[in-house]
C-alpha atoms as a PDB file:
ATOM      1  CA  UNK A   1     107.938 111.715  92.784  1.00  0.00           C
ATOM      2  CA  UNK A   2     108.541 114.609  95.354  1.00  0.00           C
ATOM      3  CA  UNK A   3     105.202 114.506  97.710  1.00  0.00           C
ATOM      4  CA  UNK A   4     104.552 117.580  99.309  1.00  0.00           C
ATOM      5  CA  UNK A   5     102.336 118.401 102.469  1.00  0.00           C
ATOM      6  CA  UNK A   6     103.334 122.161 103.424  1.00  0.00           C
ATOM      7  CA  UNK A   7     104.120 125.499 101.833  1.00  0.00           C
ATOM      8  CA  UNK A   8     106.895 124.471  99.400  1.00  0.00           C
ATOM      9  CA  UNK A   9     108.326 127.159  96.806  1.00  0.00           C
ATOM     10  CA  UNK A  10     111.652 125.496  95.716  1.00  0.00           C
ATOM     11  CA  UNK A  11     110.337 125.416  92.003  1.00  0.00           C
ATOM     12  CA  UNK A  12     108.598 127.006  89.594  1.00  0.00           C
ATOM     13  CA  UNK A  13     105.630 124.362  88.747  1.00  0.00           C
ATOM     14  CA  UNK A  14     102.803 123.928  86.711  1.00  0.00           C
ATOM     15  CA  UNK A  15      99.922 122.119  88.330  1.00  0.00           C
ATOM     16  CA  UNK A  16      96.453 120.805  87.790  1.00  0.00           C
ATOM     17  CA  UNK A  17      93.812 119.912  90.252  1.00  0.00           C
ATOM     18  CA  UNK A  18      91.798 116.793  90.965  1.00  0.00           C
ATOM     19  CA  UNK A  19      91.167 113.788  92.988  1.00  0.00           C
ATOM     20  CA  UNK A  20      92.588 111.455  90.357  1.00  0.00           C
ATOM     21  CA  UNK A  21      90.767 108.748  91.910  1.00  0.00           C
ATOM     22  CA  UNK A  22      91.658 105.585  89.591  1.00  0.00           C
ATOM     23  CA  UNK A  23      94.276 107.558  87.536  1.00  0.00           C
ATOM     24  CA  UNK A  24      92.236 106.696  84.327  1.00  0.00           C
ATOM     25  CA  UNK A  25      93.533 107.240  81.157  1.00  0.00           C
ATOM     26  CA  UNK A  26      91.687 110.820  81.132  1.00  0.00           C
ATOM     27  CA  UNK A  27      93.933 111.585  84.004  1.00  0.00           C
ATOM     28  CA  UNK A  28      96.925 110.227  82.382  1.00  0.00           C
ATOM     29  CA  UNK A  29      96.063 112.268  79.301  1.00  0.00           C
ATOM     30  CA  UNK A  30      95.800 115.672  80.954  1.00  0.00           C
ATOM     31  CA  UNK A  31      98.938 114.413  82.835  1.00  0.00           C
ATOM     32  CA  UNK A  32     101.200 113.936  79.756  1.00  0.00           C
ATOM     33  CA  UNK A  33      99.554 117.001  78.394  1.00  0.00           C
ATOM     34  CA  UNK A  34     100.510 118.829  81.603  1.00  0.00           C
ATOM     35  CA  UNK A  35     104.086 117.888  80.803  1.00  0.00           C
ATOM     36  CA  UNK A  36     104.115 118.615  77.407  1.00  0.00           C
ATOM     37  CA  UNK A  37     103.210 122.515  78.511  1.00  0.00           C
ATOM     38  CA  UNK A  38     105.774 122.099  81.780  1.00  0.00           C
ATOM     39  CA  UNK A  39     108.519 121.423  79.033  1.00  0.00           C
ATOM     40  CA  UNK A  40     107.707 124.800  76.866  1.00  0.00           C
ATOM     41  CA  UNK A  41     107.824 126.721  79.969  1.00  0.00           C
ATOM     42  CA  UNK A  42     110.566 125.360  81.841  1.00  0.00           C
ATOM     43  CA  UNK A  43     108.223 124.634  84.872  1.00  0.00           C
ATOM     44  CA  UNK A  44     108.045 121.029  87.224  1.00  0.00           C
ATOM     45  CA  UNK A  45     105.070 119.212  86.373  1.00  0.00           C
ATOM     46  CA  UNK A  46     102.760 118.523  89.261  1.00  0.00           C
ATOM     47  CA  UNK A  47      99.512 117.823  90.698  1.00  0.00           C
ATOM     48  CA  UNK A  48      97.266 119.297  93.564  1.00  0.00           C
ATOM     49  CA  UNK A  49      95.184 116.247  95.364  1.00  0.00           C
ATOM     50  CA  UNK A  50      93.509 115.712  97.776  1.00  0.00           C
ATOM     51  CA  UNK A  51      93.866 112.986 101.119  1.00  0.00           C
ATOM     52  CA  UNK A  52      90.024 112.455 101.390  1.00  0.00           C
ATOM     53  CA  UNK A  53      87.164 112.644  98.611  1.00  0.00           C
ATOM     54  CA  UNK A  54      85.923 115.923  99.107  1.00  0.00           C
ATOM     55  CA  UNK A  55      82.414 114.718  99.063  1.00  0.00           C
ATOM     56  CA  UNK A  56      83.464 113.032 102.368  1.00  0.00           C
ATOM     57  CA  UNK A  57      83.302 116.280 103.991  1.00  0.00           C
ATOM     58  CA  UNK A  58      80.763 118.343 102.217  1.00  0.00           C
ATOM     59  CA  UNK A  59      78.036 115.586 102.067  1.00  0.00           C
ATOM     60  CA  UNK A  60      79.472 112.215 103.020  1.00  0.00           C
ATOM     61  CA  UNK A  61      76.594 110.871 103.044  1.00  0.00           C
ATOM     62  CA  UNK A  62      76.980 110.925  99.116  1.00  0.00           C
ATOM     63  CA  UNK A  63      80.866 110.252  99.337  1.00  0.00           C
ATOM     64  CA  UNK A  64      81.426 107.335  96.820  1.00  0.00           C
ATOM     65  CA  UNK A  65      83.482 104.262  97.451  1.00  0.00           C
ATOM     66  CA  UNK A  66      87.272 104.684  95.805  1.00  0.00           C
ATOM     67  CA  UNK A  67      88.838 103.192  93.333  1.00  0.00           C
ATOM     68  CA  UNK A  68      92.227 103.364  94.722  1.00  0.00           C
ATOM     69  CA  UNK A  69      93.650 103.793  97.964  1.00  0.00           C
ATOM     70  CA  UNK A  70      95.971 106.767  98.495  1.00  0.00           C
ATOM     71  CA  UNK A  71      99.207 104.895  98.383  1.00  0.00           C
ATOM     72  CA  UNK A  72      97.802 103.233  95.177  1.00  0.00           C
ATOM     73  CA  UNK A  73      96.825 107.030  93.930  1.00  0.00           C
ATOM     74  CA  UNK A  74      99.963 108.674  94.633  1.00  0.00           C
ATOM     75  CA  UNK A  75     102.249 105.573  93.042  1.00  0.00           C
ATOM     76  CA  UNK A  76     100.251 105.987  89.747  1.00  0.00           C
ATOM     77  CA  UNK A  77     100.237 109.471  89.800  1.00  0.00           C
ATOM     78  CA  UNK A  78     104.482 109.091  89.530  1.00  0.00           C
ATOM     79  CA  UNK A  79     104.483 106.608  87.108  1.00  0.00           C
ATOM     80  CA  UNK A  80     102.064 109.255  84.972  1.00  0.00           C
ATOM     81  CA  UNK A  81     104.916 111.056  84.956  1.00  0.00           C
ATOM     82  CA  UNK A  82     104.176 113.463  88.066  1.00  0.00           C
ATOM     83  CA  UNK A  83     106.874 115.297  89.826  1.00  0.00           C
ATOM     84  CA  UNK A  84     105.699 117.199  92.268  1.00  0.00           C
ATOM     85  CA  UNK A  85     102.614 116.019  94.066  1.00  0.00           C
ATOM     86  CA  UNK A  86     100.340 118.214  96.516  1.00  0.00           C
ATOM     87  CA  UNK A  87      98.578 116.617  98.711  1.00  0.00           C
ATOM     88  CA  UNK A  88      96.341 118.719 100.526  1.00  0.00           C
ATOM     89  CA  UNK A  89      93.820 118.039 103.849  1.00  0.00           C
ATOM     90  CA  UNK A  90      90.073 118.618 102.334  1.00  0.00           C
ATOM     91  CA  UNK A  91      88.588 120.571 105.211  1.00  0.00           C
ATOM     92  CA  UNK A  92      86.680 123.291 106.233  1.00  0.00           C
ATOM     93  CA  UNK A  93      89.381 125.650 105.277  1.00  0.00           C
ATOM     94  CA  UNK A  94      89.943 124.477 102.128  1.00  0.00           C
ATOM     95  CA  UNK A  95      86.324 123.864 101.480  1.00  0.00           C
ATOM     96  CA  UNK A  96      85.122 127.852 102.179  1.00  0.00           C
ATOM     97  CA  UNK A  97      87.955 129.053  99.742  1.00  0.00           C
ATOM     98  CA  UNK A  98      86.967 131.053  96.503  1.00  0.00           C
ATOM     99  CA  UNK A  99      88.532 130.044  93.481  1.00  0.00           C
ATOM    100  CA  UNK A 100      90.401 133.307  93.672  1.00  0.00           C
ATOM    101  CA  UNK A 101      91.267 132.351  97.553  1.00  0.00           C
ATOM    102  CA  UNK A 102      92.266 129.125  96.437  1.00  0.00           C
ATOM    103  CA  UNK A 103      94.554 129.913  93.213  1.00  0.00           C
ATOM    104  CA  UNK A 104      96.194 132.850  95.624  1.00  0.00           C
ATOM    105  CA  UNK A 105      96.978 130.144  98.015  1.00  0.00           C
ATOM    106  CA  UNK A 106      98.793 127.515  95.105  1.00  0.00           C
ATOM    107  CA  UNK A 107     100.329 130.318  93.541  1.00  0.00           C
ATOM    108  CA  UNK A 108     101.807 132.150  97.001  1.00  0.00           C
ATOM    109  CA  UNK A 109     102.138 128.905  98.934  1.00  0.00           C
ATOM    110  CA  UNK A 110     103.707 126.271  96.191  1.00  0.00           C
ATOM    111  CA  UNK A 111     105.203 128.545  93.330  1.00  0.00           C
ATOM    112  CA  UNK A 112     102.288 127.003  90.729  1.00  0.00           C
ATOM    113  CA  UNK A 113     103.105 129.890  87.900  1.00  0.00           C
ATOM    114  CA  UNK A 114     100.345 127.966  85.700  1.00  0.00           C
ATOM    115  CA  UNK A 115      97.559 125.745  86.081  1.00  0.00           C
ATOM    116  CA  UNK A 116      96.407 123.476  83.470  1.00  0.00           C
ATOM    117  CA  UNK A 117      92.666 123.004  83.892  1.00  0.00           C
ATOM    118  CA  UNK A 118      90.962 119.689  82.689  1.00  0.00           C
ATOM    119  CA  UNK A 119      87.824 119.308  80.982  1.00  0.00           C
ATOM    120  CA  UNK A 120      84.845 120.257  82.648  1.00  0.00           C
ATOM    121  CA  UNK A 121      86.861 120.948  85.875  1.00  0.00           C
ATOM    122  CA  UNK A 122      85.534 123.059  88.568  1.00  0.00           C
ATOM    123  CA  UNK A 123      87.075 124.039  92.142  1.00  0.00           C
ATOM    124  CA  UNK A 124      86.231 127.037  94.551  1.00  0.00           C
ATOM    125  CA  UNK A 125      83.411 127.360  96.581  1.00  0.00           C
ATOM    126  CA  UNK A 126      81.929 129.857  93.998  1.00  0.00           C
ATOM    127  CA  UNK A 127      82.312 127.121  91.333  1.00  0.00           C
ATOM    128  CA  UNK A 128      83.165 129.919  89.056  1.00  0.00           C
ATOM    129  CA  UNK A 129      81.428 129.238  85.465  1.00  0.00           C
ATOM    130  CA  UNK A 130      83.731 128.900  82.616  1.00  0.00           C
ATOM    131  CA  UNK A 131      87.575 128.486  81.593  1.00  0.00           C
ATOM    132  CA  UNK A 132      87.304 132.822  81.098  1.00  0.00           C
ATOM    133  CA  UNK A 133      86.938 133.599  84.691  1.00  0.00           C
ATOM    134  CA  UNK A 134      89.404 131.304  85.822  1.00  0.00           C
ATOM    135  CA  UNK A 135      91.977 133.156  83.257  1.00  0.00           C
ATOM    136  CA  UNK A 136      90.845 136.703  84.182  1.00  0.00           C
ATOM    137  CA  UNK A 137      91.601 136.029  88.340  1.00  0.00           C
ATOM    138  CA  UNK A 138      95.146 133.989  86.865  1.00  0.00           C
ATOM    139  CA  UNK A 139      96.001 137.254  85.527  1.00  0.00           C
ATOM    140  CA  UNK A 140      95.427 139.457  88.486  1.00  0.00           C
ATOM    141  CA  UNK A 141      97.760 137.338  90.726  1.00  0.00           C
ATOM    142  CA  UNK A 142     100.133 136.115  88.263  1.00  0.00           C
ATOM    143  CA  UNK A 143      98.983 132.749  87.468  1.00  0.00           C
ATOM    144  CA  UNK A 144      98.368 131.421  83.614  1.00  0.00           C
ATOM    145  CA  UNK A 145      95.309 129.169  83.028  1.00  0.00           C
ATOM    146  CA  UNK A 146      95.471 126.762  80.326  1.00  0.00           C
ATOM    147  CA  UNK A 147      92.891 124.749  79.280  1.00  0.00           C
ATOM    148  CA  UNK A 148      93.138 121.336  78.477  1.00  0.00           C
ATOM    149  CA  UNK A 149      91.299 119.422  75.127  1.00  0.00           C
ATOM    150  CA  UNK A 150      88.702 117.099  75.369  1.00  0.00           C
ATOM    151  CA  UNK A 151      90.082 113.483  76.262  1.00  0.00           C
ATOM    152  CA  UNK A 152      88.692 111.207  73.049  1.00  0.00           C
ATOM    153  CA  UNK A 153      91.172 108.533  73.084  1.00  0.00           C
ATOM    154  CA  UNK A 154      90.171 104.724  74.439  1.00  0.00           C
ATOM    155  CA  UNK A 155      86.704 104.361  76.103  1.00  0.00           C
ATOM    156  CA  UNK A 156      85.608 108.125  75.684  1.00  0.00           C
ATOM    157  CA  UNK A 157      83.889 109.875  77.624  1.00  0.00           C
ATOM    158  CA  UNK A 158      85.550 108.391  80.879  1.00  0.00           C
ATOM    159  CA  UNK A 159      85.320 109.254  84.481  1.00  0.00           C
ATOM    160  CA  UNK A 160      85.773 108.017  87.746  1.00  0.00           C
ATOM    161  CA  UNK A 161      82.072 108.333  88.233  1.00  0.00           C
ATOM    162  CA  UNK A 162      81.541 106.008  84.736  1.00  0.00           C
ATOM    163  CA  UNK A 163      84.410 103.636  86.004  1.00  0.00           C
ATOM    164  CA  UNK A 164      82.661 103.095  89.722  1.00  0.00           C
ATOM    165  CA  UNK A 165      78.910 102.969  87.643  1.00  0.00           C
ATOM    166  CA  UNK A 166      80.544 100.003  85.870  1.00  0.00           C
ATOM    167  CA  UNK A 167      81.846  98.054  88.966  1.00  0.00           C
ATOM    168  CA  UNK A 168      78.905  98.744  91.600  1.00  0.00           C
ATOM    169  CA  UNK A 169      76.433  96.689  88.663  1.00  0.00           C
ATOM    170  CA  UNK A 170      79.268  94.091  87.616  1.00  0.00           C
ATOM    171  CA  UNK A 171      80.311  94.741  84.699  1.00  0.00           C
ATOM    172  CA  UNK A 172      84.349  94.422  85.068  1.00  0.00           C
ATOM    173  CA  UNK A 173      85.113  93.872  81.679  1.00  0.00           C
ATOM    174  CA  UNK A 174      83.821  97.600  80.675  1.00  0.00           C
ATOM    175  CA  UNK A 175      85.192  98.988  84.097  1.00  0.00           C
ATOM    176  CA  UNK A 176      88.628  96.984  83.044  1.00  0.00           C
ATOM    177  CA  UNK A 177      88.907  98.697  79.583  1.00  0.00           C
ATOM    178  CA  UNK A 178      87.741 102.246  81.009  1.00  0.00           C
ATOM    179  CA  UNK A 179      90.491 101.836  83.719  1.00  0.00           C
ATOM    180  CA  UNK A 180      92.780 100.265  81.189  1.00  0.00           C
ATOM    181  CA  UNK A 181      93.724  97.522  83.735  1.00  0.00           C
ATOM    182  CA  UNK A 182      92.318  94.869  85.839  1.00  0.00           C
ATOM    183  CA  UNK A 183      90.284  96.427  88.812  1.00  0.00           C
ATOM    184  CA  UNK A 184      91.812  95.445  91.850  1.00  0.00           C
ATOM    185  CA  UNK A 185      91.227  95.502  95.982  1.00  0.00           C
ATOM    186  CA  UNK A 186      93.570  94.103  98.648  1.00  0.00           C
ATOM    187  CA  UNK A 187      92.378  92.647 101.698  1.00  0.00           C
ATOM    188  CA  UNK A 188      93.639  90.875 105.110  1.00  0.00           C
ATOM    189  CA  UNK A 189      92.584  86.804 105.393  1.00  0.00           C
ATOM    190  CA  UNK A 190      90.756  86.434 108.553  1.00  0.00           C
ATOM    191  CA  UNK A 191      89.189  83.797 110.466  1.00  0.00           C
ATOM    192  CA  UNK A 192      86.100  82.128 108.533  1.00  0.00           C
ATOM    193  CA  UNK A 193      83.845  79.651 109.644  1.00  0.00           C
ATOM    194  CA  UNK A 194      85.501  76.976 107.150  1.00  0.00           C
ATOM    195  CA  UNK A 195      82.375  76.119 105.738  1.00  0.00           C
ATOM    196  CA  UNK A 196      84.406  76.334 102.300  1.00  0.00           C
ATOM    197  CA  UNK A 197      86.690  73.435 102.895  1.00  0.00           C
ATOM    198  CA  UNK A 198      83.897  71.272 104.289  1.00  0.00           C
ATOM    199  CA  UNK A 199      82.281  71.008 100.929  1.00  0.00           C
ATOM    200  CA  UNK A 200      85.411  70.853  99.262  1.00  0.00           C
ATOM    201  CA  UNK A 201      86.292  74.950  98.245  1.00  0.00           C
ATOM    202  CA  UNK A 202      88.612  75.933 100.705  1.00  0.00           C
ATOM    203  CA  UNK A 203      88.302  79.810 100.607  1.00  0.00           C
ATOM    204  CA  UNK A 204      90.150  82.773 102.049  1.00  0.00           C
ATOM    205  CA  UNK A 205      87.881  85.221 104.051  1.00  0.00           C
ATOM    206  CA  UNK A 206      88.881  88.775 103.567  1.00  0.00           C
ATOM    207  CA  UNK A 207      88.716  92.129 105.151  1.00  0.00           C
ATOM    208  CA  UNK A 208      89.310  95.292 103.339  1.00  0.00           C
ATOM    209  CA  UNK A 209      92.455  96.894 103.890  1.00  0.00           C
ATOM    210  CA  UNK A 210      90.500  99.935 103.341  1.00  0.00           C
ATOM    211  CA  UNK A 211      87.004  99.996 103.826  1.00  0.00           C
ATOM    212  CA  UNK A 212      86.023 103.108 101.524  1.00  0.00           C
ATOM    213  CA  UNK A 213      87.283 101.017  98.511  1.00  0.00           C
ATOM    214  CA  UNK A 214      84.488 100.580  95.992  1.00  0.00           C
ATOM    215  CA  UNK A 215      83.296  96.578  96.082  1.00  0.00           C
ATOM    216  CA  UNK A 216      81.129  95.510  92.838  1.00  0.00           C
ATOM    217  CA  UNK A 217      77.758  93.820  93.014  1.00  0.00           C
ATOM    218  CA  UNK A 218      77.369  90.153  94.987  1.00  0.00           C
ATOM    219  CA  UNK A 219      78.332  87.694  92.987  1.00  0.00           C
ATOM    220  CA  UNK A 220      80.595  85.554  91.655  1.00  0.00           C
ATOM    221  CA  UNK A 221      83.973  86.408  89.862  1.00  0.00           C
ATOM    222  CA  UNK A 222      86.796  85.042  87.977  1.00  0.00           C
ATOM    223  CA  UNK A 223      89.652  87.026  89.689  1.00  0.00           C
ATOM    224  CA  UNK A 224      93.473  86.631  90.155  1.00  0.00           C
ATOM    225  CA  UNK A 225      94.555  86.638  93.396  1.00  0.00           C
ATOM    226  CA  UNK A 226      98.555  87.932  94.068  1.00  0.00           C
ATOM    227  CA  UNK A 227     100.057  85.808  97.350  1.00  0.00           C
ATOM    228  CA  UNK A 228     102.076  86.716  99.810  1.00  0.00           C
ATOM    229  CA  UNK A 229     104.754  84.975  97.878  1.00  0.00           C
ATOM    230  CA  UNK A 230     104.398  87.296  94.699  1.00  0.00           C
ATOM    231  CA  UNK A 231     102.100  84.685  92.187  1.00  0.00           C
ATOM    232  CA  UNK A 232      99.377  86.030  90.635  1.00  0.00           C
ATOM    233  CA  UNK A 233      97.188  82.757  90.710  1.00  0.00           C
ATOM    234  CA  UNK A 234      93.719  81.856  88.668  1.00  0.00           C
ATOM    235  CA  UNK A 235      90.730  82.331  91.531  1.00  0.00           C
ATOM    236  CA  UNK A 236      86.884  82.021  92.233  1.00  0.00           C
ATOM    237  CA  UNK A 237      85.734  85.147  94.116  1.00  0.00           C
ATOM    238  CA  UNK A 238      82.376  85.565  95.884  1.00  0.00           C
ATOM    239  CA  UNK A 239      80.862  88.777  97.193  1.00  0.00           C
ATOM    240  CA  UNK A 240      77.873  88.461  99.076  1.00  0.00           C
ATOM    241  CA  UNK A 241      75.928  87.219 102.351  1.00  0.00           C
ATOM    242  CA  UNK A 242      76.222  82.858 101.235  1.00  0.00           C
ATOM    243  CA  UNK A 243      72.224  82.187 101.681  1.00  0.00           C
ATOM    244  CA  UNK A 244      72.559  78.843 100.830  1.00  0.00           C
ATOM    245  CA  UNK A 245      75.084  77.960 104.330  1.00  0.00           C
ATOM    246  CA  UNK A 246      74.508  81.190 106.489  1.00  0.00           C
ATOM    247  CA  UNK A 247      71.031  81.074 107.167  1.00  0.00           C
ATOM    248  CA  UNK A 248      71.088  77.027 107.001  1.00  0.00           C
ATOM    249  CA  UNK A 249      73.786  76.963 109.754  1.00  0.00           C
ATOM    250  CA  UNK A 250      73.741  80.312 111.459  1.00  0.00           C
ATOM    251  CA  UNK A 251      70.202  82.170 110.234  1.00  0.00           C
ATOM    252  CA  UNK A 252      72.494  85.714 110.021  1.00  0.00           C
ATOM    253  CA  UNK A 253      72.850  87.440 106.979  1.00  0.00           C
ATOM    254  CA  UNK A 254      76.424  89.047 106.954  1.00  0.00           C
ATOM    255  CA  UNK A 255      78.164  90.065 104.007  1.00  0.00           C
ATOM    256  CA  UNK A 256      81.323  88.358 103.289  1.00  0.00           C
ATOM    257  CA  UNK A 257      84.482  88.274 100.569  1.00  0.00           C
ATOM    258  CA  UNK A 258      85.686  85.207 100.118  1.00  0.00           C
ATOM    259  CA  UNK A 259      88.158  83.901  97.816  1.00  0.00           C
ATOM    260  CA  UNK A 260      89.106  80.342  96.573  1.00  0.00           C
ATOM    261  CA  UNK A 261      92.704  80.251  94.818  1.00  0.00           C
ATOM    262  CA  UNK A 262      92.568  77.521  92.545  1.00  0.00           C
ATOM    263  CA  UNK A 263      94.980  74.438  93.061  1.00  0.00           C
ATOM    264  CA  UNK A 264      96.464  76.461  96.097  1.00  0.00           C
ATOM    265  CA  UNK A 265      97.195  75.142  99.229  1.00  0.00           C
ATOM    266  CA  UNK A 266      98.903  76.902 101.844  1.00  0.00           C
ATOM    267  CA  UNK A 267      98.950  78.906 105.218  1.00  0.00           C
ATOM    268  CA  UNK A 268      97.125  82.772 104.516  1.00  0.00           C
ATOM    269  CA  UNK A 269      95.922  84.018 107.913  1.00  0.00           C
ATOM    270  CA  UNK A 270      96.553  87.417 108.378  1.00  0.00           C
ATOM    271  CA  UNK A 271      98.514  88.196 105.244  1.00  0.00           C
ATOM    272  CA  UNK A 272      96.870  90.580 102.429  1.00  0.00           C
ATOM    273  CA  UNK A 273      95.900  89.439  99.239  1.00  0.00           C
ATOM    274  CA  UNK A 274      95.571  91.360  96.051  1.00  0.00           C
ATOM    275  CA  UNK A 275      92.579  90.732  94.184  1.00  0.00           C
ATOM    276  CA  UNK A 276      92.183  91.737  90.870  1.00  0.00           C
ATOM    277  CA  UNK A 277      88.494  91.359  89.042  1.00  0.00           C
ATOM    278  CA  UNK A 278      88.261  89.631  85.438  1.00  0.00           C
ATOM    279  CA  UNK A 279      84.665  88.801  84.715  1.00  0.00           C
ATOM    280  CA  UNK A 280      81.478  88.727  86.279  1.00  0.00           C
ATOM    281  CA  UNK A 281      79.946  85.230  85.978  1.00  0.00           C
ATOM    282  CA  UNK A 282      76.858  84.900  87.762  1.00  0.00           C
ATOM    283  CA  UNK A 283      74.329  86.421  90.588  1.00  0.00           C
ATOM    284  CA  UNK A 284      74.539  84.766  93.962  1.00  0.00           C
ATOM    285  CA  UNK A 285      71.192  83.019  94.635  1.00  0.00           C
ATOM    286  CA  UNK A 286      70.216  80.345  97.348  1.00  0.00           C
ATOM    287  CA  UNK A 287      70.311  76.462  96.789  1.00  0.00           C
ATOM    288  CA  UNK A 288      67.954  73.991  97.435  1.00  0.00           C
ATOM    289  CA  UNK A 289      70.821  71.836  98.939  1.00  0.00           C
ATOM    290  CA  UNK A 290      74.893  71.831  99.938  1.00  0.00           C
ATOM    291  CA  UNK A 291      74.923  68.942  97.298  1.00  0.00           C
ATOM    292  CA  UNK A 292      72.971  71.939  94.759  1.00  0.00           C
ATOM    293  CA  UNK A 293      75.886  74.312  95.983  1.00  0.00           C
ATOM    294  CA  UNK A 294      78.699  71.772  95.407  1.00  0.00           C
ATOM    295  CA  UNK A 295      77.655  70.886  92.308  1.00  0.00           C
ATOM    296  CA  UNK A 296      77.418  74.938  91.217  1.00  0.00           C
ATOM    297  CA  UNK A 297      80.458  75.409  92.183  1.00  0.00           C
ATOM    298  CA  UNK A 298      82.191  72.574  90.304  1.00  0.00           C
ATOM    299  CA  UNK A 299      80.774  74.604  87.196  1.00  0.00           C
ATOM    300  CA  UNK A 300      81.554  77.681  88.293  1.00  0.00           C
ATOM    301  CA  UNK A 301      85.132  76.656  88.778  1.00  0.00           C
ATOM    302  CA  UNK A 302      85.023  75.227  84.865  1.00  0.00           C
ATOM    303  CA  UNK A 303      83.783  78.090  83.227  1.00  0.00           C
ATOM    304  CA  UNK A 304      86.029  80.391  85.788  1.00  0.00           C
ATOM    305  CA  UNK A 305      89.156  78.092  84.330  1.00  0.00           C
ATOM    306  CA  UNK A 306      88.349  78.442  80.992  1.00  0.00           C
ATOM    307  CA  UNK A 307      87.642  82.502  81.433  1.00  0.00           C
ATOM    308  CA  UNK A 308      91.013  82.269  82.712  1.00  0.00           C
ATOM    309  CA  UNK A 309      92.638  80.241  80.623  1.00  0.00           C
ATOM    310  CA  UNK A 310      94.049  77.922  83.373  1.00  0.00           C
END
């Protein structure tokens, strides 16, 4: 895939625009639908993205986490069968365009001859009401609007918005099947305080390798976790601020990852791990006891092994 970050009017394309955060099966369907219409017209498929939510700039306070970084975006976005991708800065410039400033600038800037545009999708400023406007300013600068159909396939209606509704209350298995793969975040093993491998559950403390990825509820999961060495191994994941030890040894409440990687033993500091969420099993909750932990744990790890068929 040909990633392009300035004026760029080598082909004739056909483009459509979104943030493609996830790269859901709704994008992938206006994506093969894209190329279906690039193929009749002799144009390069391609999309027009963006490097930053735009909600990060026009209200960040109400920016959501992601669901993929942009490296993640942009290598699913290729394997959708993108050729061209436009990656744009989301800034002030960008932000006051009209939809008529803003189709100008695709159609004068990157050759886009037509625009495919998805269900429901909006972009300008003006937020310009219906599929009839955006074809009446295509015609005046010599761009064709086509409008997608309705995505109905698997999991219909879906969104990125339904997808990250799903994760931030637990429930993976739904966000799994909307995403039509395992949700996944990668993150750097850092010091802990080894509390794990006193009571027997060595863990791996991580930090997000990017911090605007979208985390799910504390908890604890049955996850895979992908080593430095390429194995996707069986793991016990825990999201949350560990009541039972924190406040017993340290009285702070600090939100941790942590990750124990079943039968693994091995050096991790400082190397990323993948994670990638199965099932929710339970709420975090305090114990009574490290012997009331321990002994949670021990069944947590049982009905983790048998979610994951270890």
């Amino acid at each position: 895939m040909n990633l392009i970050k300035r004026a760029d009017k080598k082909n004739r394309r056909i483009a459509a625009i979104g943030m493609y955060d996830g790269v859901h099966p709704g994008h992938r369907f206006l994506i093969d639908y894209l190329t279906v219409e690039a193929r009749s017209r002799g144009l390069v498929p391609a999309v027009v993205t963006f490097t930053e939510h735009p909600l990060s700039i026009v209200r960040p306070e109400a920016a959501p986490g992601l669901l993929t970084s942009l490296d993640e975006r942009l290598a699913l976005l290729g394997q959708a069968g993108i050729e061209d991708c436009i990656l744009l800065k989301f800034d002030d410039s960008i932000r006051r365009k009209s939809a008529r400033q803003f189709l100008s600038m695709l159609n004068e800037r990157y050759g886009i001859k037509a625009l495919v545009v998805g269900f429901n999708n909006r972009f300008g400023h003006d937020r310009v009401d219906g599929i009839e406007q955006y074809r009446a300013i295509g015609d005046e600068i010599g761009l064709e609007v086509i409008q997608a159909p309705e995505y109905k396939g698997k999991c219909a209606p879906v969104s990125s918005s339904i997808i990250r509704g799903y994760i931030s209350s637990g429930d993976i298995e739904n966000a799994n099947r909307a995403l039509d793969r395992d949700y996944s975040f990668n993150g750097i093993v850092v010091e802990g305080n080894r509390l794990g491998r006193s009571i027997g559950f060595p863990t791996a403390n991580l930090r997000l390798t990017d911090n605007r990825r979208l985390l799910p509820k504390d908890g604890v999961y049955a996850v895979y976790a992908t080593t430095p060495d390429g194995k996707r191994r069986p793991a016990m994941l825990n999201i949350g601020f560990r009541p039972t030890v924190s406040e017993r040894k340290f009285g702070v409440k600090e939100r941790s990852i942590e990750v124990h990687i079943i039968g693994f033993k091995g050096y991790l500091y400082d190397e990323e791990l993948k994670i990638e969420l199965v099932k929710f099993m339970r709420d975090e909750r305090k114990f009574n006891s490290l012997d009331e932990l321990k002994s949670q744990l021990k069944t947590d790890l049982k009905n983790i092994s048998k979610t994951l068929k270890t």
